[in-house]
C-alpha atoms as a PDB file:
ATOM      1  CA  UNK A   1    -184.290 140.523 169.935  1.00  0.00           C
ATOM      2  CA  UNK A   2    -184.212 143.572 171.829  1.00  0.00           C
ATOM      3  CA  UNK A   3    -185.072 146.588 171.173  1.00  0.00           C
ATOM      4  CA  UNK A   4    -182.569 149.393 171.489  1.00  0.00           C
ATOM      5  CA  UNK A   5    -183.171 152.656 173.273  1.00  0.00           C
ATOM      6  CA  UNK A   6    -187.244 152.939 173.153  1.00  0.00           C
ATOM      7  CA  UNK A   7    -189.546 153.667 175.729  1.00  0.00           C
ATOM      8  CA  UNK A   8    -193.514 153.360 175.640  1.00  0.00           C
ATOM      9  CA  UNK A   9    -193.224 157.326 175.797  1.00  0.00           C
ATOM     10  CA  UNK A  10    -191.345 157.440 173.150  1.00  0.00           C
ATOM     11  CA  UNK A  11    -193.392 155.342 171.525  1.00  0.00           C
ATOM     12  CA  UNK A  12    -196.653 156.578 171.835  1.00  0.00           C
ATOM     13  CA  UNK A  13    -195.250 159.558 170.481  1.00  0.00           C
ATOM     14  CA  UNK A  14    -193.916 157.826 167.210  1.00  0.00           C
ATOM     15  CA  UNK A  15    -197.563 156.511 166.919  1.00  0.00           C
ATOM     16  CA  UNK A  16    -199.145 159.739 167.483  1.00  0.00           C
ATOM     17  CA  UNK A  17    -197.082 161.653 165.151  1.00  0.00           C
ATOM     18  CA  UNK A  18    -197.152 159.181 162.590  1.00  0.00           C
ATOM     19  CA  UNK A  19    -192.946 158.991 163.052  1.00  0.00           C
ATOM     20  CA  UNK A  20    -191.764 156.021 162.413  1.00  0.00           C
ATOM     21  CA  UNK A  21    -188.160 156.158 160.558  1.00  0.00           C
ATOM     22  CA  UNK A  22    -186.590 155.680 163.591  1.00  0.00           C
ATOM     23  CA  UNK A  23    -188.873 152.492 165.131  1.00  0.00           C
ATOM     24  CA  UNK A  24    -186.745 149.810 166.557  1.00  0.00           C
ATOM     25  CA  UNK A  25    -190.045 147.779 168.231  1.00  0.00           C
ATOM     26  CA  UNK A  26    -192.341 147.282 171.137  1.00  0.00           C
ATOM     27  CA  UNK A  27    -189.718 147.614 174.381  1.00  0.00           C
ATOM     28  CA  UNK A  28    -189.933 144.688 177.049  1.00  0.00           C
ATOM     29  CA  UNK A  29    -191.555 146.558 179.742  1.00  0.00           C
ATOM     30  CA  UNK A  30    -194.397 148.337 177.318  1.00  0.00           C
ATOM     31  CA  UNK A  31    -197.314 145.973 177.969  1.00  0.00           C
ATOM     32  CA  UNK A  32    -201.515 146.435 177.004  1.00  0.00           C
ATOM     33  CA  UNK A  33    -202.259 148.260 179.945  1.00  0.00           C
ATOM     34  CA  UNK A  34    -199.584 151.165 178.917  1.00  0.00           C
ATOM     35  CA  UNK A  35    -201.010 151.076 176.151  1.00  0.00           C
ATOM     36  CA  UNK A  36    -204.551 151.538 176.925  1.00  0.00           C
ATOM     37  CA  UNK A  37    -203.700 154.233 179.392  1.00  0.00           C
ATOM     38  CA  UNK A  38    -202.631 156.509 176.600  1.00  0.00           C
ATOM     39  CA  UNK A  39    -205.071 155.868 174.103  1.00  0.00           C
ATOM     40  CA  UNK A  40    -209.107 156.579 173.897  1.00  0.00           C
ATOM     41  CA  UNK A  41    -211.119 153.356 173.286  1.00  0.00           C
ATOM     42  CA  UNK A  42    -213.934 153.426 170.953  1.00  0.00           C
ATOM     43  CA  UNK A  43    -215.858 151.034 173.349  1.00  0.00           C
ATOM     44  CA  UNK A  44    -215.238 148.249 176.084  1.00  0.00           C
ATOM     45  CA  UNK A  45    -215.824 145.700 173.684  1.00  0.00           C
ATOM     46  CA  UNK A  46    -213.371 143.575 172.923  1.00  0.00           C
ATOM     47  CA  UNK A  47    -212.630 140.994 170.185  1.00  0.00           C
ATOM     48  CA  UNK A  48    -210.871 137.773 169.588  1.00  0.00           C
ATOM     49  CA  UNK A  49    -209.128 136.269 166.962  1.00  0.00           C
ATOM     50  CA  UNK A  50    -206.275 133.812 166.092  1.00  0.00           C
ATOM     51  CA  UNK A  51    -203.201 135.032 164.756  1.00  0.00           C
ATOM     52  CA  UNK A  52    -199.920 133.462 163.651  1.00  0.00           C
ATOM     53  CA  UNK A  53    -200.134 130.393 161.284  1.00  0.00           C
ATOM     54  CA  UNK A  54    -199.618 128.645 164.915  1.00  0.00           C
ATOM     55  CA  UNK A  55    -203.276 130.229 165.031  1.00  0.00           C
ATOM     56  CA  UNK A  56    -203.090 131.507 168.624  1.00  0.00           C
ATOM     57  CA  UNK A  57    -206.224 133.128 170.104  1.00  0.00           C
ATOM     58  CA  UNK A  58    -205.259 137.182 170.880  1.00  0.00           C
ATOM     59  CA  UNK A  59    -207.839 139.550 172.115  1.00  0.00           C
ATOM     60  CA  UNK A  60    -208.018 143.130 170.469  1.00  0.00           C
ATOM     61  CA  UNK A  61    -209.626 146.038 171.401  1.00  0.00           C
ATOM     62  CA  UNK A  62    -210.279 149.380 168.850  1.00  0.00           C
ATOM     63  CA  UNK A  63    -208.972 153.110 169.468  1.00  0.00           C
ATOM     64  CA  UNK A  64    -209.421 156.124 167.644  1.00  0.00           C
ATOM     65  CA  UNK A  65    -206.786 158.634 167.164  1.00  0.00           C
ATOM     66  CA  UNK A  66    -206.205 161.735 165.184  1.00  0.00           C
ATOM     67  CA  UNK A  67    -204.113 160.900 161.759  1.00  0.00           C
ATOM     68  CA  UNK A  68    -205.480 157.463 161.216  1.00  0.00           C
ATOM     69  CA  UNK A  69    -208.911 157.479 159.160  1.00  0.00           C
ATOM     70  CA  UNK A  70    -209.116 153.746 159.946  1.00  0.00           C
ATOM     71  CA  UNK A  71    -207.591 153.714 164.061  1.00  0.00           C
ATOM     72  CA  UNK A  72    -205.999 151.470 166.156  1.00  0.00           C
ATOM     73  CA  UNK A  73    -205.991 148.495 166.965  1.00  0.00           C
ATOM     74  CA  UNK A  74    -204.362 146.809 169.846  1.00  0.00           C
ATOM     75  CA  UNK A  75    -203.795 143.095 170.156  1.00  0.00           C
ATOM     76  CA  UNK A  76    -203.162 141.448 173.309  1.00  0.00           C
ATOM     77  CA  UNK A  77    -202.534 138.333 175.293  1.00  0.00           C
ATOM     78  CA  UNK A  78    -203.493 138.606 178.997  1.00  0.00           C
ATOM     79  CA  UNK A  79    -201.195 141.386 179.589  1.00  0.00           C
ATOM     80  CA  UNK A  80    -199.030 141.207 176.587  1.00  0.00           C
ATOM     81  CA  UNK A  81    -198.881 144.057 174.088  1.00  0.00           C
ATOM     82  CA  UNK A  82    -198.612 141.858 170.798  1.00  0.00           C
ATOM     83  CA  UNK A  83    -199.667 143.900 167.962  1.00  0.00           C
ATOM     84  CA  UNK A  84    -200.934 147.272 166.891  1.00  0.00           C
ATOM     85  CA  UNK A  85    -202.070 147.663 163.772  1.00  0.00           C
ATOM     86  CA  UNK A  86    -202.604 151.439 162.553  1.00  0.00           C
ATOM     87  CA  UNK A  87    -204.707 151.431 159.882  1.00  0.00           C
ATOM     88  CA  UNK A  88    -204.733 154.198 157.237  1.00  0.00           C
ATOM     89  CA  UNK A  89    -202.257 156.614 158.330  1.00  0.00           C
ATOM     90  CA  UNK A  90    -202.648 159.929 156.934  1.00  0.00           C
ATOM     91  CA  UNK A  91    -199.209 160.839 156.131  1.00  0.00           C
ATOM     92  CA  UNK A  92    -199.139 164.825 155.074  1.00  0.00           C
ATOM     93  CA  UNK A  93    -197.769 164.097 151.799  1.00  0.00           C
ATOM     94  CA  UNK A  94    -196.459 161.193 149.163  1.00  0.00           C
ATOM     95  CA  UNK A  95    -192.952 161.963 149.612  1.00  0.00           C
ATOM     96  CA  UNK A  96    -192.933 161.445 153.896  1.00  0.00           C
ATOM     97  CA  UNK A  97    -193.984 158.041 153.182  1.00  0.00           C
ATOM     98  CA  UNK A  98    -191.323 157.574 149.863  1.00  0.00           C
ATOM     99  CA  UNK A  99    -189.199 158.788 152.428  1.00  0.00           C
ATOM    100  CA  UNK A 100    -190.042 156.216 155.171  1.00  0.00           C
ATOM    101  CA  UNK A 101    -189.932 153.205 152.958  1.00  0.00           C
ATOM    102  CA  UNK A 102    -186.497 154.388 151.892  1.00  0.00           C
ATOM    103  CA  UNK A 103    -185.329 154.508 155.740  1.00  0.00           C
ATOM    104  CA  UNK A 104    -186.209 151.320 156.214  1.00  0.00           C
ATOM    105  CA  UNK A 105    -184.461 150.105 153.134  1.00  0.00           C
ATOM    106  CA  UNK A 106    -185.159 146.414 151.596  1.00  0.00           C
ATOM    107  CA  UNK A 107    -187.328 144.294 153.508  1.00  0.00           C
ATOM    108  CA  UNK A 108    -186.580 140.491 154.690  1.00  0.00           C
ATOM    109  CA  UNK A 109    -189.996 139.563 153.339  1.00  0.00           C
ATOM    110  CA  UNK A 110    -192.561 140.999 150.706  1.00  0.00           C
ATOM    111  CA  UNK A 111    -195.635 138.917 151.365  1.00  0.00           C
ATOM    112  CA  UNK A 112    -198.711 139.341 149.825  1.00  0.00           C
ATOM    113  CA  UNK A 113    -201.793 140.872 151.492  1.00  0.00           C
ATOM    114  CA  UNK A 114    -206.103 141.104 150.909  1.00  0.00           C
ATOM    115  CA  UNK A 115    -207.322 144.841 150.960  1.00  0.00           C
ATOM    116  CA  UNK A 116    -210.658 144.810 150.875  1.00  0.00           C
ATOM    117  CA  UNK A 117    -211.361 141.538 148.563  1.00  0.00           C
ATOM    118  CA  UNK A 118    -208.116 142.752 146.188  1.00  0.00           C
ATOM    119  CA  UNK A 119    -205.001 141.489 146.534  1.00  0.00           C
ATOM    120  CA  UNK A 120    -201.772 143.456 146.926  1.00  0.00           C
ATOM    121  CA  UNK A 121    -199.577 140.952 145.397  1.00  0.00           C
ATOM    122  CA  UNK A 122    -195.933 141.428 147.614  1.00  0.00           C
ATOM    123  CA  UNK A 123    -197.577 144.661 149.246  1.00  0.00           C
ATOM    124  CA  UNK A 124    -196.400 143.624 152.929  1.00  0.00           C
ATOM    125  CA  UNK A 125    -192.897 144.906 153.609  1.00  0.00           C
ATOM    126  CA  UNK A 126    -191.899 143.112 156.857  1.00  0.00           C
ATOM    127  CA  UNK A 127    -188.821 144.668 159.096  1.00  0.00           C
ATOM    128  CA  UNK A 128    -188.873 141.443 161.578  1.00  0.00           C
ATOM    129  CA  UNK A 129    -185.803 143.237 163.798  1.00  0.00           C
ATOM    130  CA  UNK A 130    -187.107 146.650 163.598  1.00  0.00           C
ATOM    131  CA  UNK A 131    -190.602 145.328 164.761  1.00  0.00           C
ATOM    132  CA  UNK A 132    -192.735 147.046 161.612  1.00  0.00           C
ATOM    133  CA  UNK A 133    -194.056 145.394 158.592  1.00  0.00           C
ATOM    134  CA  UNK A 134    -195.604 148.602 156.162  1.00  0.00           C
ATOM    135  CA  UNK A 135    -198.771 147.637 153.701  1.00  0.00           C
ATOM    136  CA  UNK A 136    -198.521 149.288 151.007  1.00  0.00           C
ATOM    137  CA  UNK A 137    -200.858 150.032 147.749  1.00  0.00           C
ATOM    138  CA  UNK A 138    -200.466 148.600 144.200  1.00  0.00           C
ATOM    139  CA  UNK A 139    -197.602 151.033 143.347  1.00  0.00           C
ATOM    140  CA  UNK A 140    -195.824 150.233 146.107  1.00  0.00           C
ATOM    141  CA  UNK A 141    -195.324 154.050 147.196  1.00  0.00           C
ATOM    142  CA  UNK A 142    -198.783 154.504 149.644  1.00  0.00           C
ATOM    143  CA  UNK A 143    -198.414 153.392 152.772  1.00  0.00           C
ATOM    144  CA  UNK A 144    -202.041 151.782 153.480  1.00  0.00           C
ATOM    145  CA  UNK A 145    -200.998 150.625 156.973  1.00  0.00           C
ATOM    146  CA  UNK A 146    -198.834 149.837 159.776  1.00  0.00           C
ATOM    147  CA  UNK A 147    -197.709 147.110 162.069  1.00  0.00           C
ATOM    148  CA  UNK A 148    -196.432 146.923 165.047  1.00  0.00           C
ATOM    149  CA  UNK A 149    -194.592 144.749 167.296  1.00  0.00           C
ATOM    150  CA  UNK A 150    -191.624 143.907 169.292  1.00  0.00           C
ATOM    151  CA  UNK A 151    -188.502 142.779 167.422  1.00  0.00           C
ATOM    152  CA  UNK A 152    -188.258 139.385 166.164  1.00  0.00           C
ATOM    153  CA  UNK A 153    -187.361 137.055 163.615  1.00  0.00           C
ATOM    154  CA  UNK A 154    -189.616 136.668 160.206  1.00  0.00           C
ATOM    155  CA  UNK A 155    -190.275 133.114 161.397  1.00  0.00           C
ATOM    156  CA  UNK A 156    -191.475 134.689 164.861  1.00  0.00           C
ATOM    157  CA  UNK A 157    -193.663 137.075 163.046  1.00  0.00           C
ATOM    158  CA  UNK A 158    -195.243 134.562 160.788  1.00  0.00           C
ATOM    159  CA  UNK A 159    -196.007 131.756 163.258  1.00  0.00           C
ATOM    160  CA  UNK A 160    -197.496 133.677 166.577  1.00  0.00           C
ATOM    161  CA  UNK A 161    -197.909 137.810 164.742  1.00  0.00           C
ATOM    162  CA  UNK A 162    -199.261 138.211 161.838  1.00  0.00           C
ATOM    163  CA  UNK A 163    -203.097 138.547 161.941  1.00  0.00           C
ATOM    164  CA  UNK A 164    -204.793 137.164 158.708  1.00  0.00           C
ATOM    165  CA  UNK A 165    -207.819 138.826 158.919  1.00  0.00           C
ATOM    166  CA  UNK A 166    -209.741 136.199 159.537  1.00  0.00           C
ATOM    167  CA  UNK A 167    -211.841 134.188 162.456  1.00  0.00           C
ATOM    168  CA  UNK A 168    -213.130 137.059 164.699  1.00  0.00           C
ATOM    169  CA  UNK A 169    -215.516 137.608 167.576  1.00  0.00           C
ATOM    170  CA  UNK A 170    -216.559 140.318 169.581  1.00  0.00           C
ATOM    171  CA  UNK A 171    -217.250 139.697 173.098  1.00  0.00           C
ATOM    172  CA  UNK A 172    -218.732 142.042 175.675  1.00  0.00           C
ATOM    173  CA  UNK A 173    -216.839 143.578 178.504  1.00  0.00           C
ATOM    174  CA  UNK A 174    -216.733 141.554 181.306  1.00  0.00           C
END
């Protein structure tokens, strides 16, 4: 799917305002290294895991960033900006995020999610063609986190996206 009328200036700028009603996905041309020119690493480490039930090995790398208590982090294959997950965004108040969960509307897919050993039964909203899936708490009004990714279809998300928390390494830089 493409996505319509983004830029990786643009956004960058959606990440680092925490403005995401009008997020249409990762463009084409917005790869890791665009990425990691615009944001501050924590360190040169970098990790691996599998994502995707097609369990496909992605490297990640961490970056910190003002309005996330929990950061970035960036997933990538060779060259190719997969995934960035922005964890804990501090929103300024309840009703911005209300307010973003109502832009996007009804989801294609509520799947369930582990938050620190609970379970948020239906807590991941995924928005395959807009390229965002939101985490949200037990009352389903706090956003707890964000992903990001290039438009697709659910099935696309599912088999080579979505990271299940599980299986990872760190490896030095090289």
């Amino acid at each position: 799917m493409k996505e319509r009328n983004q830029t990786c200036d643009n956004i960058f700028k959606q990440i680092k305002e925490i403005n995401f009603p009008q997020w249409q996905g990762i463009p084409g041309e917005c790869d890791y290294s665009n990425f990691d020119a615009n944001f501050t690493r924590i360190s040169d480490i970098f990790g691996a895991n599998m994502l995707g039930k097609s369990i496909i090995q992605t490297h990640y790398r961490v970056y910190k960033i003002d309005g996330y208590s929990g950061n970035l982090c960036a997933w990538f294959r060779e060259n190719e900006l997969i995934l960035i997950e922005a964890k804990s965004p501090q929103f300024t108040d309840l009703k911005t995020q209300k307010d973003l969960i109502a832009a996007f509307g009804n989801p294609v897919a509520k799947l369930s999610y582990s938050q620190e050993f609970l379970l948020q039964p239906e807590g991941e909203w995924i928005y395959p063609g807009k390229g965002i899936s939101l985490f949200l708490d037990d009352t389903k009004q706090k956003i707890m986190q964000i992903n990001l990714f290039h438009s697709c279809t659910l099935e696309h998300y599912i088999q080579t996206i979505r990271n299940s928390y599980e299986r990872s390494e760190e490896f030095p830089t090289e």
